[in-house]
C-alpha atoms as a PDB file:
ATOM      1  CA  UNK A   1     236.216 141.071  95.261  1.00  0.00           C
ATOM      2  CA  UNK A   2     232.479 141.154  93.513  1.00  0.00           C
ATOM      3  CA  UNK A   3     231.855 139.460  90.301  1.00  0.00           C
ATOM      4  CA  UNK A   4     228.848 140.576  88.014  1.00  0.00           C
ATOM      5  CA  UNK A   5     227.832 138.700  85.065  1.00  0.00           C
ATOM      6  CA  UNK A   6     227.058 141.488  82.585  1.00  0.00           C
ATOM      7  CA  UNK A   7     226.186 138.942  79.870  1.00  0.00           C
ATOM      8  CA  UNK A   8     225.633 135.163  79.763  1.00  0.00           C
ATOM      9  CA  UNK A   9     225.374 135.041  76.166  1.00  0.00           C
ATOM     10  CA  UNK A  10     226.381 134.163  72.786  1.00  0.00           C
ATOM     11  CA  UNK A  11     227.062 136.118  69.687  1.00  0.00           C
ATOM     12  CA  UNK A  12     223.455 136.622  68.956  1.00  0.00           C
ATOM     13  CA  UNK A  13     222.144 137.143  72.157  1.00  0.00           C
ATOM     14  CA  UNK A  14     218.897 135.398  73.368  1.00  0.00           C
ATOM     15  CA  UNK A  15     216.634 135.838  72.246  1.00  0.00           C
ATOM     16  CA  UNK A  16     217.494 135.632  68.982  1.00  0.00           C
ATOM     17  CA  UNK A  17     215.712 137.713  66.659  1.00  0.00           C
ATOM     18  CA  UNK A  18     212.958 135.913  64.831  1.00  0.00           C
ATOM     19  CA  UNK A  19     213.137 132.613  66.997  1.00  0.00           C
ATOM     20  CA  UNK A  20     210.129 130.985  68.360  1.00  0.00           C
ATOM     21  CA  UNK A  21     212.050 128.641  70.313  1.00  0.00           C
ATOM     22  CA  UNK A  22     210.927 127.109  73.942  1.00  0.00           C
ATOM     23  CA  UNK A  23     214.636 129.463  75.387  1.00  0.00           C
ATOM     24  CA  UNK A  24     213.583 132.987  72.929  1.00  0.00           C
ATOM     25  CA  UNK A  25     210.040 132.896  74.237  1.00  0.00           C
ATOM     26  CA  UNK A  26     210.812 131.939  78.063  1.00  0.00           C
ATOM     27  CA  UNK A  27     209.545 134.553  80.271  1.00  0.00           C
ATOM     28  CA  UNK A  28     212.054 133.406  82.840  1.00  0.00           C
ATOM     29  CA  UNK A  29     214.282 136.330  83.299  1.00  0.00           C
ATOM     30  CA  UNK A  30     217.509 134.560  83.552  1.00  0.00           C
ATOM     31  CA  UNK A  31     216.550 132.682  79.643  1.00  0.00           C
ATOM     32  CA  UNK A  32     217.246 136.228  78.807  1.00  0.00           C
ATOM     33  CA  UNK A  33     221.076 136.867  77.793  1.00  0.00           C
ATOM     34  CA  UNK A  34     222.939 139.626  76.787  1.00  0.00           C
ATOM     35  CA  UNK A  35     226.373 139.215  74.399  1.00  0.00           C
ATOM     36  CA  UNK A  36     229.176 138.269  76.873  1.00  0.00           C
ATOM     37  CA  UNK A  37     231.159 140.603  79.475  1.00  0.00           C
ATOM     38  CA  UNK A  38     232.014 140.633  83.043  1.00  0.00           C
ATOM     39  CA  UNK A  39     232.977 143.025  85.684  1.00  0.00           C
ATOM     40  CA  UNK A  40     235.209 142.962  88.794  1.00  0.00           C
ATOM     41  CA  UNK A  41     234.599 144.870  91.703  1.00  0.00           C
ATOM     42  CA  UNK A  42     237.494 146.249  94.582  1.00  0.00           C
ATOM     43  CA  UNK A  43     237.178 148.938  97.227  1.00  0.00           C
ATOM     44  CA  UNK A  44     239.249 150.131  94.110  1.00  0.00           C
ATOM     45  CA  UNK A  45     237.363 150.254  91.374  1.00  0.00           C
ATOM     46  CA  UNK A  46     235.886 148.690  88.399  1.00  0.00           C
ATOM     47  CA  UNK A  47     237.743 146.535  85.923  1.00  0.00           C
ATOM     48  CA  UNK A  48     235.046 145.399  82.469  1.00  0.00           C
ATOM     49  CA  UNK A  49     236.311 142.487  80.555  1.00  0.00           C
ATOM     50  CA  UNK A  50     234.904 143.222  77.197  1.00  0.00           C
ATOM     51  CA  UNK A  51     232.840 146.038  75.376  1.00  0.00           C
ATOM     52  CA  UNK A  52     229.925 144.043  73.312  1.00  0.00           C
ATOM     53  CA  UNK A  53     227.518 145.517  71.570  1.00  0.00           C
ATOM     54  CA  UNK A  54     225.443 145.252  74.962  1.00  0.00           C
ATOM     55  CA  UNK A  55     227.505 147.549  77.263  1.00  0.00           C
ATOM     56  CA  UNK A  56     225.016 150.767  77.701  1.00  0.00           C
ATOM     57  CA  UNK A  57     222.162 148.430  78.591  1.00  0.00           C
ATOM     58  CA  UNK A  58     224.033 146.319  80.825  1.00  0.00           C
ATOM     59  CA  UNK A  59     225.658 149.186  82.588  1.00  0.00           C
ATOM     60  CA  UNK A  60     222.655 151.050  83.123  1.00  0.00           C
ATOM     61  CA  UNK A  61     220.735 147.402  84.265  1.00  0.00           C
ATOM     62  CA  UNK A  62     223.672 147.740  86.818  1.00  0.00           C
ATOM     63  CA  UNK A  63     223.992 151.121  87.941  1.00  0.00           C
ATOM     64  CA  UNK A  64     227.673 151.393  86.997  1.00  0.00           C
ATOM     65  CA  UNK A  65     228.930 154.840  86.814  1.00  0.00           C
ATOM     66  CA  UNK A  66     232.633 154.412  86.399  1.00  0.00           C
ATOM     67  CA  UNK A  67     235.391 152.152  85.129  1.00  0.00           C
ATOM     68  CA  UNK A  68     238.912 152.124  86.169  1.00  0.00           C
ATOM     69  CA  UNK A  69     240.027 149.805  83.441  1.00  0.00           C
ATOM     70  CA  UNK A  70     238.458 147.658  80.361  1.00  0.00           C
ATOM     71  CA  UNK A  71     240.492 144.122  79.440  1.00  0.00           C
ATOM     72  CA  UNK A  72     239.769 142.776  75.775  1.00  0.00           C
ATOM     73  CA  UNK A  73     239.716 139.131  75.125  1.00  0.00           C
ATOM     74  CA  UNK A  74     239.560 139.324  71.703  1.00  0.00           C
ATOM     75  CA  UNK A  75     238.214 141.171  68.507  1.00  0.00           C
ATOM     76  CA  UNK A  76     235.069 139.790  67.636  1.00  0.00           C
ATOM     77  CA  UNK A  77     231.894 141.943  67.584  1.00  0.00           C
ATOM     78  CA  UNK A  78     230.392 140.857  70.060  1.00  0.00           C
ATOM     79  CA  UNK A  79     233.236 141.331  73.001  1.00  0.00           C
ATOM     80  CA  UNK A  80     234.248 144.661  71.169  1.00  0.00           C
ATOM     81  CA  UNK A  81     231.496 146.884  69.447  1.00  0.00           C
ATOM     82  CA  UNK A  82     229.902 148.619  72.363  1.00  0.00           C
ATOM     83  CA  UNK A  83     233.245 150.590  72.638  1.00  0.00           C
ATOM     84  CA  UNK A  84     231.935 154.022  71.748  1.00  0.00           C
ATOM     85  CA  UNK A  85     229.739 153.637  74.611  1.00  0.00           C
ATOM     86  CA  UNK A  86     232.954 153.980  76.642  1.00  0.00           C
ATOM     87  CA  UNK A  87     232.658 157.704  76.166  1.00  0.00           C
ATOM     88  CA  UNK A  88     230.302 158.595  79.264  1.00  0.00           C
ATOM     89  CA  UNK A  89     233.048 157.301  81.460  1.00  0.00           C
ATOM     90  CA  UNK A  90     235.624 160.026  80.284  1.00  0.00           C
ATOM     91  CA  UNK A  91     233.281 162.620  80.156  1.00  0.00           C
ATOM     92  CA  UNK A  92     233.822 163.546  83.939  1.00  0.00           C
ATOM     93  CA  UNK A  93     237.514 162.703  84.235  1.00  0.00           C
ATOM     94  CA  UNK A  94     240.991 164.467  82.800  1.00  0.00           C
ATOM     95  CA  UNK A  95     242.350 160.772  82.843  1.00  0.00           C
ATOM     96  CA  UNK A  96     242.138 158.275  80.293  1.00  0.00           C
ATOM     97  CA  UNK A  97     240.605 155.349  80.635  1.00  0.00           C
ATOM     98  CA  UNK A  98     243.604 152.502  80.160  1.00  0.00           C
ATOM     99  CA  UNK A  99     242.392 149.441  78.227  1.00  0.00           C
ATOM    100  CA  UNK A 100     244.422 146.241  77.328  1.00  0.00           C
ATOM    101  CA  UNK A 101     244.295 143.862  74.365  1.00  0.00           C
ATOM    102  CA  UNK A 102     246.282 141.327  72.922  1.00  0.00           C
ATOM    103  CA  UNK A 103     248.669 142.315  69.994  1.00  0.00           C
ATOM    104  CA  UNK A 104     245.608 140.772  67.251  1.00  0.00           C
ATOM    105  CA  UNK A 105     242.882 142.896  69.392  1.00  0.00           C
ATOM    106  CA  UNK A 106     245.015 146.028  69.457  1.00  0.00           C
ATOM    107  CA  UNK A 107     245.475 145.891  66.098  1.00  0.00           C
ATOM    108  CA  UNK A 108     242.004 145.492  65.494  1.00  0.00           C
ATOM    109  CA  UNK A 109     240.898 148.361  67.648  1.00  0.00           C
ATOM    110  CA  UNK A 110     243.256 150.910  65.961  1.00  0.00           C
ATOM    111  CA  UNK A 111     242.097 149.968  62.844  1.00  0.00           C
ATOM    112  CA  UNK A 112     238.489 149.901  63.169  1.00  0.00           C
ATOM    113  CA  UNK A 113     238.196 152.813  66.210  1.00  0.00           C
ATOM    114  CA  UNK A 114     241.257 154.578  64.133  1.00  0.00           C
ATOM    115  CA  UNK A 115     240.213 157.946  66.389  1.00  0.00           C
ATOM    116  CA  UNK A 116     241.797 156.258  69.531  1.00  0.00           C
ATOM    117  CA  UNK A 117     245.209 157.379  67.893  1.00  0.00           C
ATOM    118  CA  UNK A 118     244.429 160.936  67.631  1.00  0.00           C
ATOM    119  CA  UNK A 119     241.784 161.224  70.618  1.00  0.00           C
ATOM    120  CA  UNK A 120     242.819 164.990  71.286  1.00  0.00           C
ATOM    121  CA  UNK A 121     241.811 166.454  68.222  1.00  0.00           C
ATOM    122  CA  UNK A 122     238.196 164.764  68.891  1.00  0.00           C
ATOM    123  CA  UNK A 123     235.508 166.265  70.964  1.00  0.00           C
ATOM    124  CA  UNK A 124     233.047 163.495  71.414  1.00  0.00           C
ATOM    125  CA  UNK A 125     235.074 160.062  71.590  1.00  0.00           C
ATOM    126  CA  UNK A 126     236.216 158.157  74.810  1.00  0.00           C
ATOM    127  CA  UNK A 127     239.160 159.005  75.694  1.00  0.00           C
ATOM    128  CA  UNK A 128     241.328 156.036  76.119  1.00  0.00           C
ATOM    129  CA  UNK A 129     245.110 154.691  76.594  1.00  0.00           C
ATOM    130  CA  UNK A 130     245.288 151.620  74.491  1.00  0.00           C
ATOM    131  CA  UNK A 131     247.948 149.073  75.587  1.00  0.00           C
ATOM    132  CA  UNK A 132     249.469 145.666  74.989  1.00  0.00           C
ATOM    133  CA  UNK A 133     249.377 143.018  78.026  1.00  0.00           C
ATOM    134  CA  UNK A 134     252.338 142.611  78.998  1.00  0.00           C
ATOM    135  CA  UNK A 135     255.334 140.385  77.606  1.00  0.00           C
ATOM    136  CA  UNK A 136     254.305 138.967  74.299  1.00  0.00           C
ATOM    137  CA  UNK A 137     252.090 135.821  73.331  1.00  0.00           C
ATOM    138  CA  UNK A 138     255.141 133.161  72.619  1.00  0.00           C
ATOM    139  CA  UNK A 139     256.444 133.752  76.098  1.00  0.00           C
ATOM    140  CA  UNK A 140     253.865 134.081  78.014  1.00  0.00           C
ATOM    141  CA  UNK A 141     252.768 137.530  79.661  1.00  0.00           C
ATOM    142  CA  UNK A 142     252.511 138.739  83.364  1.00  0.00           C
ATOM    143  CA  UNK A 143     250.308 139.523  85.356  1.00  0.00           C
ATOM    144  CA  UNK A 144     249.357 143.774  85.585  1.00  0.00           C
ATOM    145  CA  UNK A 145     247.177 145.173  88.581  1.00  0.00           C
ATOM    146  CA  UNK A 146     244.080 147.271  87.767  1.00  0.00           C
ATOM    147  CA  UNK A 147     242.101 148.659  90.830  1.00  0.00           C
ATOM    148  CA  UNK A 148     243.859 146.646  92.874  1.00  0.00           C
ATOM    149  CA  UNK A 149     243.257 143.329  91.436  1.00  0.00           C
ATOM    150  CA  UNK A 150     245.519 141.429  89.749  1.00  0.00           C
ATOM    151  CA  UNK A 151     244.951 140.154  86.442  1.00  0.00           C
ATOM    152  CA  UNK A 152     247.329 137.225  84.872  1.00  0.00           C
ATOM    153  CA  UNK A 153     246.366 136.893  81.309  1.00  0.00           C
ATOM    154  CA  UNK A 154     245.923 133.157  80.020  1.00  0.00           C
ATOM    155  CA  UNK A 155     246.839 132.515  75.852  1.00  0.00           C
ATOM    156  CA  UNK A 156     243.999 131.322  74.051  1.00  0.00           C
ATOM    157  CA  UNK A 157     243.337 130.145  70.701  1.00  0.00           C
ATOM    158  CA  UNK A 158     240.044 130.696  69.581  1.00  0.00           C
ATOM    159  CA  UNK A 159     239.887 129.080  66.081  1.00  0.00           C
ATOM    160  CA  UNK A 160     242.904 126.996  65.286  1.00  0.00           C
ATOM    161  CA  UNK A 161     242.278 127.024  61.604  1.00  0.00           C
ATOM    162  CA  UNK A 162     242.496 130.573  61.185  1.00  0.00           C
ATOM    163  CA  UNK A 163     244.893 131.760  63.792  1.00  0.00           C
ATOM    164  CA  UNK A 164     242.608 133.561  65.851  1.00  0.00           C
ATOM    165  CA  UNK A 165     244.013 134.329  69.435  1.00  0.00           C
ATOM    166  CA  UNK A 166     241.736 135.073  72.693  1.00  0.00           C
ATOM    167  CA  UNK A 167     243.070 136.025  75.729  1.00  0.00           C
ATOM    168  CA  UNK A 168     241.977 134.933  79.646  1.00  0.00           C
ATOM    169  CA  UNK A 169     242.444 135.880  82.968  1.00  0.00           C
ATOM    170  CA  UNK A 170     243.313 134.399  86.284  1.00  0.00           C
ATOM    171  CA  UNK A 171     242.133 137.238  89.038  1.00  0.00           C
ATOM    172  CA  UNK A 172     244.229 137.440  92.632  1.00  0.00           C
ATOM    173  CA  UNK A 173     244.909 133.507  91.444  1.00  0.00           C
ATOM    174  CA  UNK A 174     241.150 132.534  92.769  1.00  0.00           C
ATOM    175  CA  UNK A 175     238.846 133.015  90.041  1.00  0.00           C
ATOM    176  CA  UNK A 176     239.631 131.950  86.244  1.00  0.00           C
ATOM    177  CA  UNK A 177     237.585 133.628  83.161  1.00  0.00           C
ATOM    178  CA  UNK A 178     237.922 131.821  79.733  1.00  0.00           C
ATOM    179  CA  UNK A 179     235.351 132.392  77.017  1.00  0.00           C
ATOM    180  CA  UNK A 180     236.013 131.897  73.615  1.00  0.00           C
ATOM    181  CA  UNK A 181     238.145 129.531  72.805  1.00  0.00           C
ATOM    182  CA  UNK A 182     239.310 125.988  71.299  1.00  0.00           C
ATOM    183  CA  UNK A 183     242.838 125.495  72.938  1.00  0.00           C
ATOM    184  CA  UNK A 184     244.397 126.964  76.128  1.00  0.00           C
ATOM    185  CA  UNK A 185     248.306 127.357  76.020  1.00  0.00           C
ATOM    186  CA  UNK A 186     249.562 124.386  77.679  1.00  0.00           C
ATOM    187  CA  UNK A 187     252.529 126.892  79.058  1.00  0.00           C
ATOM    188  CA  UNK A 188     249.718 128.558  81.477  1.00  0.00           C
ATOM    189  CA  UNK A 189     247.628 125.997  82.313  1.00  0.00           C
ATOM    190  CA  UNK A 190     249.676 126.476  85.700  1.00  0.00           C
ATOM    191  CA  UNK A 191     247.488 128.888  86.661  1.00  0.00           C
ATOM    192  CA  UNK A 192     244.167 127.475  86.549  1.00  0.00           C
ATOM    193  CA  UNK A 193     244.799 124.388  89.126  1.00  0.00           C
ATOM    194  CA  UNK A 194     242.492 124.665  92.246  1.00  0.00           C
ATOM    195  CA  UNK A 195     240.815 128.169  91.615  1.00  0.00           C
ATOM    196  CA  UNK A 196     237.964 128.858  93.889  1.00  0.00           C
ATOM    197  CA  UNK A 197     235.796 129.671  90.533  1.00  0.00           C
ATOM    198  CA  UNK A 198     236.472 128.457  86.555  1.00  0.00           C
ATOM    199  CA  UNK A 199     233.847 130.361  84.668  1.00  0.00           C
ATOM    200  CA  UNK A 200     234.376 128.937  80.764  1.00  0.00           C
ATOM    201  CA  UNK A 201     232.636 130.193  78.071  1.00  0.00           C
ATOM    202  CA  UNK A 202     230.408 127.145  75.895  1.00  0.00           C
ATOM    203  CA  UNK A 203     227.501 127.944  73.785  1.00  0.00           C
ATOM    204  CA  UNK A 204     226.779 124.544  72.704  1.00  0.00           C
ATOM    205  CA  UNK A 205     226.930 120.894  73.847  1.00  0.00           C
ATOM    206  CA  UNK A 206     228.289 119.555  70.084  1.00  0.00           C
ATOM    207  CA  UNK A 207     231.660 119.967  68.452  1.00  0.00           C
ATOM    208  CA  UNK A 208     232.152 123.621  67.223  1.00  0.00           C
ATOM    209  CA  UNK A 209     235.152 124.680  65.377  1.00  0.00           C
ATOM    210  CA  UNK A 210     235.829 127.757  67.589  1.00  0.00           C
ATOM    211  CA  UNK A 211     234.526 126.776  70.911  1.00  0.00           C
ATOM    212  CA  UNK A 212     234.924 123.902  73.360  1.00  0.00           C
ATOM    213  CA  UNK A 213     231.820 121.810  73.617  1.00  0.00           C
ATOM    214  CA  UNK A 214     230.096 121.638  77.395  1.00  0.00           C
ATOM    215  CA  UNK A 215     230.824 118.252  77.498  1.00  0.00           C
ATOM    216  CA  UNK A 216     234.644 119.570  77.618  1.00  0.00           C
ATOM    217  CA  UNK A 217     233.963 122.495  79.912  1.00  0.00           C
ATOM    218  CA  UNK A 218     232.943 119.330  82.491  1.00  0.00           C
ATOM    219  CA  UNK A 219     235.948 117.791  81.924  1.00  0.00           C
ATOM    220  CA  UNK A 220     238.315 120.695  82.545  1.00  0.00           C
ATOM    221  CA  UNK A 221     236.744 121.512  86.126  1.00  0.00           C
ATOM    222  CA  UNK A 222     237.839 118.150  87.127  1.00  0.00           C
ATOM    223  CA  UNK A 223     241.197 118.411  85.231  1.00  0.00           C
ATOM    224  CA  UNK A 224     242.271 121.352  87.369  1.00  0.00           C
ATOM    225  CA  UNK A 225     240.331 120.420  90.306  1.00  0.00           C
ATOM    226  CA  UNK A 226     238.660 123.709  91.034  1.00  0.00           C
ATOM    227  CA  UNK A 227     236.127 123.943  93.442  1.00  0.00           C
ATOM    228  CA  UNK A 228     233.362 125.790  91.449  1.00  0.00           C
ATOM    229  CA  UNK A 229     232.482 125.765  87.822  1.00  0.00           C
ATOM    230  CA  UNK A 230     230.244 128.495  85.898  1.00  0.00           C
ATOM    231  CA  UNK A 231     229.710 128.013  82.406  1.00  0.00           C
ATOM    232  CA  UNK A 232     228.627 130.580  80.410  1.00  0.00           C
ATOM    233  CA  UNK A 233     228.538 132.416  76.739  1.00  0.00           C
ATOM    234  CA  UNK A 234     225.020 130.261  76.416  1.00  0.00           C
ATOM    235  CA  UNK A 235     223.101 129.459  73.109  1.00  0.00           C
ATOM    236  CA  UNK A 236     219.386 129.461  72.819  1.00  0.00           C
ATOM    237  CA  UNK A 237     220.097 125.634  73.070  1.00  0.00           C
ATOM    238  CA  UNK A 238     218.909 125.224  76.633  1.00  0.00           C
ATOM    239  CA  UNK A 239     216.505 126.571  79.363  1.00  0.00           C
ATOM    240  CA  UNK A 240     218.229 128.001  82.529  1.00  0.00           C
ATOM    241  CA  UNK A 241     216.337 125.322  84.560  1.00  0.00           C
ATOM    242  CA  UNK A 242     217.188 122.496  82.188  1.00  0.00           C
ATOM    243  CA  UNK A 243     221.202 123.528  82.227  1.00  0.00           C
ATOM    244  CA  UNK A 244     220.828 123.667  86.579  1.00  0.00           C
ATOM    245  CA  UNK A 245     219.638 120.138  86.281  1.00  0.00           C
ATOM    246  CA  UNK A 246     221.653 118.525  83.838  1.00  0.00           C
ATOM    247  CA  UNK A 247     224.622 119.301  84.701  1.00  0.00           C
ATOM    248  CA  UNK A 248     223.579 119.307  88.942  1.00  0.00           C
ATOM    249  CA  UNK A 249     226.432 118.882  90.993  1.00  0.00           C
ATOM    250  CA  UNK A 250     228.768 119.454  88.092  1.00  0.00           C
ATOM    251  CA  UNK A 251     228.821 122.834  87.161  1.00  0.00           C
ATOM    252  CA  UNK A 252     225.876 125.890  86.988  1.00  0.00           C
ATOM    253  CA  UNK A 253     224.872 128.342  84.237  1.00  0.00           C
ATOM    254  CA  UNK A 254     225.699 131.801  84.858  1.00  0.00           C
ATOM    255  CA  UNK A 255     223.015 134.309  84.311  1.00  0.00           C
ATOM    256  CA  UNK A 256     222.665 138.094  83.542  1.00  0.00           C
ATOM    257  CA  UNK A 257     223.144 140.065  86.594  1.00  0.00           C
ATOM    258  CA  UNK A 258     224.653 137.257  88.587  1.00  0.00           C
ATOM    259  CA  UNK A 259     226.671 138.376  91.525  1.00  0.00           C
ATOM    260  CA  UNK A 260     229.646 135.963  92.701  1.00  0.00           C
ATOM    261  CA  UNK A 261     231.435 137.568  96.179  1.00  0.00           C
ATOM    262  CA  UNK A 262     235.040 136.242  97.549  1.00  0.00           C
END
């Protein structure tokens, strides 16, 4: 399995328009993030974990020229609005192209995509199967398989005080992806002990109502003991070479275009 960071960065993106900061005006490439998404790789297929506004640039950056499956985290701009740009991977195919959301997302998508009901009596939108993970988000859900991977999604709660729900995944029970989010379900925090890789999504190292601080990202690595930590979804806040030494032997910042192989 191949991992490829599509995006390392926050809502904005960095740079962020207008900012003279030391991170916005870096010439090092990997200062330069894109809104956040990843992709998993099989001798299957592709699976993309989000749609940000991003998407066409990132997939043309990385040459990808077809997707067997896109998994939603949540609804937020930024992990959703490159959707349309979906469309060149039906154009070729009589299949549709089977995305999954949480019940919030899904909702969400309908309502602001409304085509996706009625996709047949369109000529020019991606044509995609919308569905629900699995099981429902008091219970828990299960795992599905998508290009031979499995995916177990994790509950998430992104901002307590307004009820806003992100999802996470735990692929072939190695390597853990959470972004976005204040509170992990403490009914699936089975499935995060001892993963080869934790890749958490932290913009900031100071409180923030709807994130965890990096300060707390460090602290869950060693809570569930895995054996490689990746932080990501970064602010302007930091250099890439600042992040790789403070936090040395701790964790590392993920980058645009990163490839992680197990």
């Amino acid at each position: 399995m191949q991992v490829i960071v599509l995006g390392s960065g926050t809502s904005t993106g960095v740079p962020i328009i207008t900012c003279p900061c030391k991170v916005c005006t870096s010439k090092d490439p990997k200062d330069k993030r894109y809104r956040a998404s990843l992709l998993f790789q099989s001798d299957k297929g592709n699976v993309l974990v989000d749609s940000g506004p991003d998407l066409r640039e990132q997939m043309l950056r990385e040459k990808i020229n077809a997707i067997n499956g896109v998994l939603y985290t949540h609804f937020h701009f930024d992990h959703l609005d490159g959707l349309p740009d979906l469309r060149p991977f039906t154009f070729d195919t009589k299949a549709e192209l089977k995305c999954y959301a949480n019940p919030q997302t899904h909702e969400v998508i309908l309502t602001r995509y409304p085509y996706i009901r009625n996709s047949a009596i369109y000529s020019n939108v991606p044509r995609i199967s919308l569905n629900m993970y699995p099981g429902d988000e008091e219970k828990g859900y299960r795992a599905i398989e998508v290009a031979g991977m499995e995916f177990q999604p994790i509950r998430l709660v992104h901002i307590p005080q307004a009820g806003l729900l992100s999802t996470g995944f735990v692929v072939n029970k190695r390597f853990g992806y959470l972004t976005d989010f204040k509170e992990i379900n403490p009914d699936d925090e089975k499935y995060l002990y001892n993963l080869d890789i934790l890749f958490l999504g932290s913009p900031i190292d100071h409180p923030h109502v709807s994130h965890i601080q990096q300060q707390e990202a460090l602290e869950i690595f060693t809570r569930f003991k895995v054996k490689r930590g990746i932080i990501g979804h970064l602010s302007h806040q930091y250099l890439h070479s600042e992040l790789l030494t403070k936090w040395h032997g701790y964790a590392e910042p993920a980058f645009d275009g990163m490839q992680i192989t197990l």
